[in-house]
Protein backbone atom coordinates (compact mmCIF):
# COMPACT_ATOMS: atom_id res chain seq x y z
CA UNK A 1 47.83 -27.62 88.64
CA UNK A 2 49.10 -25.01 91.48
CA UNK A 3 52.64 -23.59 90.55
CA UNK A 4 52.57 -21.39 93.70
CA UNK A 5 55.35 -22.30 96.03
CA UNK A 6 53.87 -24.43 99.42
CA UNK A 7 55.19 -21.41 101.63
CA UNK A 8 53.96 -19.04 99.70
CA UNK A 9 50.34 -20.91 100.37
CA UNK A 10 51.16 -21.26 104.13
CA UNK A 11 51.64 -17.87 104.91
CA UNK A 12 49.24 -16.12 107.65
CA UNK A 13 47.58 -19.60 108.32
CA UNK A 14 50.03 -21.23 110.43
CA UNK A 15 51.41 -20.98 113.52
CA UNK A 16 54.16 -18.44 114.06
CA UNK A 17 54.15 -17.69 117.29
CA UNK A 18 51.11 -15.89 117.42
CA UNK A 19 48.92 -18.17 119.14
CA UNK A 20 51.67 -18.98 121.76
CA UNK A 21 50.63 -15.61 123.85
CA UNK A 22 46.77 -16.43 123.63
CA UNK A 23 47.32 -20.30 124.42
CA UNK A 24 49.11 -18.67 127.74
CA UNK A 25 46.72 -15.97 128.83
CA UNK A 26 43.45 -18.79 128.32
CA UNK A 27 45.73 -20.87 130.63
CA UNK A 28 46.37 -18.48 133.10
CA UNK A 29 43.05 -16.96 133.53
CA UNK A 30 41.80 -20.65 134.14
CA UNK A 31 44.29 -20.80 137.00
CA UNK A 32 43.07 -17.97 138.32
CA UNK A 33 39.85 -18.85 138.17
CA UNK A 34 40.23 -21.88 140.01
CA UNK A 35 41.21 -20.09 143.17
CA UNK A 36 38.69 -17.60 142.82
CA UNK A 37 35.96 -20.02 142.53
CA UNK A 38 37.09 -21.74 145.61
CA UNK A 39 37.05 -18.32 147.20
CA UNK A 40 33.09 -17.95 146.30
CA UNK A 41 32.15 -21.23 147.02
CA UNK A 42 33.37 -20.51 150.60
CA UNK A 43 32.12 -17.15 150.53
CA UNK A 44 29.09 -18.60 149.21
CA UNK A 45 28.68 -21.42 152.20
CA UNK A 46 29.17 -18.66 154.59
CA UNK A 47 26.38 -16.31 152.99
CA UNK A 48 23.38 -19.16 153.27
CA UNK A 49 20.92 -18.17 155.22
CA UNK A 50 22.38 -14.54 155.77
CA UNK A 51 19.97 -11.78 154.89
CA UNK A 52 20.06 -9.12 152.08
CA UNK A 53 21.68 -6.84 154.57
CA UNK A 54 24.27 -9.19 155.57
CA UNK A 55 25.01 -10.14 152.07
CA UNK A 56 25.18 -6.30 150.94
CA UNK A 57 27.48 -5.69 154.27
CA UNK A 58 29.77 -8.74 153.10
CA UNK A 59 30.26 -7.13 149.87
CA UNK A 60 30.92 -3.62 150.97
CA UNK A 61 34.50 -5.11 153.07
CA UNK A 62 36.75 -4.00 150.54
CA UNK A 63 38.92 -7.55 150.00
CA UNK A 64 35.68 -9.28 149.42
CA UNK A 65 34.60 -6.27 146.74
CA UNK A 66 38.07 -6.67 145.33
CA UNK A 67 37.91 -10.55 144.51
CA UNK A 68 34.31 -10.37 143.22
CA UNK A 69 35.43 -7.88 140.82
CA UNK A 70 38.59 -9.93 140.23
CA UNK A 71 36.41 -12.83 139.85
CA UNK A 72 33.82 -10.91 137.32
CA UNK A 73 36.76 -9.68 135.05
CA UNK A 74 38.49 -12.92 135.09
CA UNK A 75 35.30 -14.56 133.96
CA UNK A 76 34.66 -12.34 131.21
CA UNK A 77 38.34 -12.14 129.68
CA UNK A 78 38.41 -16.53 129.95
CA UNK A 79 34.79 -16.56 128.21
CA UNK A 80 35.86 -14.35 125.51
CA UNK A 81 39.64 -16.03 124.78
CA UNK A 82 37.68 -19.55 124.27
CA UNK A 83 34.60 -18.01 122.27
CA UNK A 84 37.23 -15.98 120.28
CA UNK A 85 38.77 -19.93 119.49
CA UNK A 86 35.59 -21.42 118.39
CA UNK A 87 34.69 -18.95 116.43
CA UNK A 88 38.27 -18.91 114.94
CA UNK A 89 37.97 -23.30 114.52
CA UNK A 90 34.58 -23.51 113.30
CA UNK A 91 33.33 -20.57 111.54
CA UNK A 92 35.07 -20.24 108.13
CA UNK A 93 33.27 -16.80 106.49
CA UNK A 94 35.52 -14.27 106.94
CA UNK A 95 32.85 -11.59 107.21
CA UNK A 96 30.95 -14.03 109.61
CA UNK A 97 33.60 -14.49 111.55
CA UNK A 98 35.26 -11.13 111.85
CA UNK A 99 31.28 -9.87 113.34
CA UNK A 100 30.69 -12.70 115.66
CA UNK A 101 34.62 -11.76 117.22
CA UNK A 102 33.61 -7.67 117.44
CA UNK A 103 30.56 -8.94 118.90
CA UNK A 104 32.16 -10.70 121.52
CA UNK A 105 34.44 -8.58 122.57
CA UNK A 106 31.75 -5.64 122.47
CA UNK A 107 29.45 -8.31 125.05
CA UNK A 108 31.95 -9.13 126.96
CA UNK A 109 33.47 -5.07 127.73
CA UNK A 110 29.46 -4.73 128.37
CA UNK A 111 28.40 -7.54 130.56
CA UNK A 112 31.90 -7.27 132.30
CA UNK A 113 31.65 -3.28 133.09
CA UNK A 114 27.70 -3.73 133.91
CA UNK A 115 28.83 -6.64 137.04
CA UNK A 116 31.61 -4.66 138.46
CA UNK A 117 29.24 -1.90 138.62
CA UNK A 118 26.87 -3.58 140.30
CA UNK A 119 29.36 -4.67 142.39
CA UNK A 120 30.90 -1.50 143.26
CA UNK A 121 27.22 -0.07 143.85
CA UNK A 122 26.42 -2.42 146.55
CA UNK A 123 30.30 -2.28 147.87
CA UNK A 124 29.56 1.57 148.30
CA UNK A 125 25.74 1.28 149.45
CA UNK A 126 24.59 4.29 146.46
């Protein structure tokens, strides 16, 4: 027999708002992506056939550097709100859970600084 009160037994596991922010940030970094994956598809179509050169020159005009980065951050920050949410749904170990979350985050600061610059090195020619 439980004689705790029900809302004393919800609190800090339902919704209050806090997942409101999240829900709106996963939604608008998959608009954004949408645009910026038409933009490399096109860029993409125009590259075929182009040589390293050509590609590297491409890369070095400064809007194209710009929404490659754009599109590298934007990638990273999506991937890590909806890993953050699966690991929040299905993983139910708190200790588990908590290290799989610091270790995406920590992958995706890594892989995300390591591709814009690679970007920026190729932008700049060093």
């Amino acid at each position: 027999m439980n004689l705790r009160n029900p809302l004393a037994n919800a609190h800090n596991h339902g919704s209050a708002g806090d997942g409101v922010s999240h829900w709106w940030a996963q939604r608008f970094s998959a608009i954004l992506l949408i645009g910026l994956t038409a933009w490399l598809v096109v860029a993409l179509a125009a590259l075929t056939g182009a040589s390293h050169a050509e590609a590297s020159a491409w890369l070095g005009r400064p809007f194209n550097a710009a929404m490659a980065i754009l599109f590298v951050v934007a990638s990273f920050y999506h991937a890590r709100l909806g890993l953050q949410v699966v690991i929040e749904d299905y993983v139910h170990q708190r200790a588990l859970e908590v290290g799989l979350q610091l270790l995406v985050k920590i992958a995706a600061i890594v892989g995300g600084l390591v591709a814009v610059l690679a970007i920026l090195k190729v932008a700049f020619g060093a």
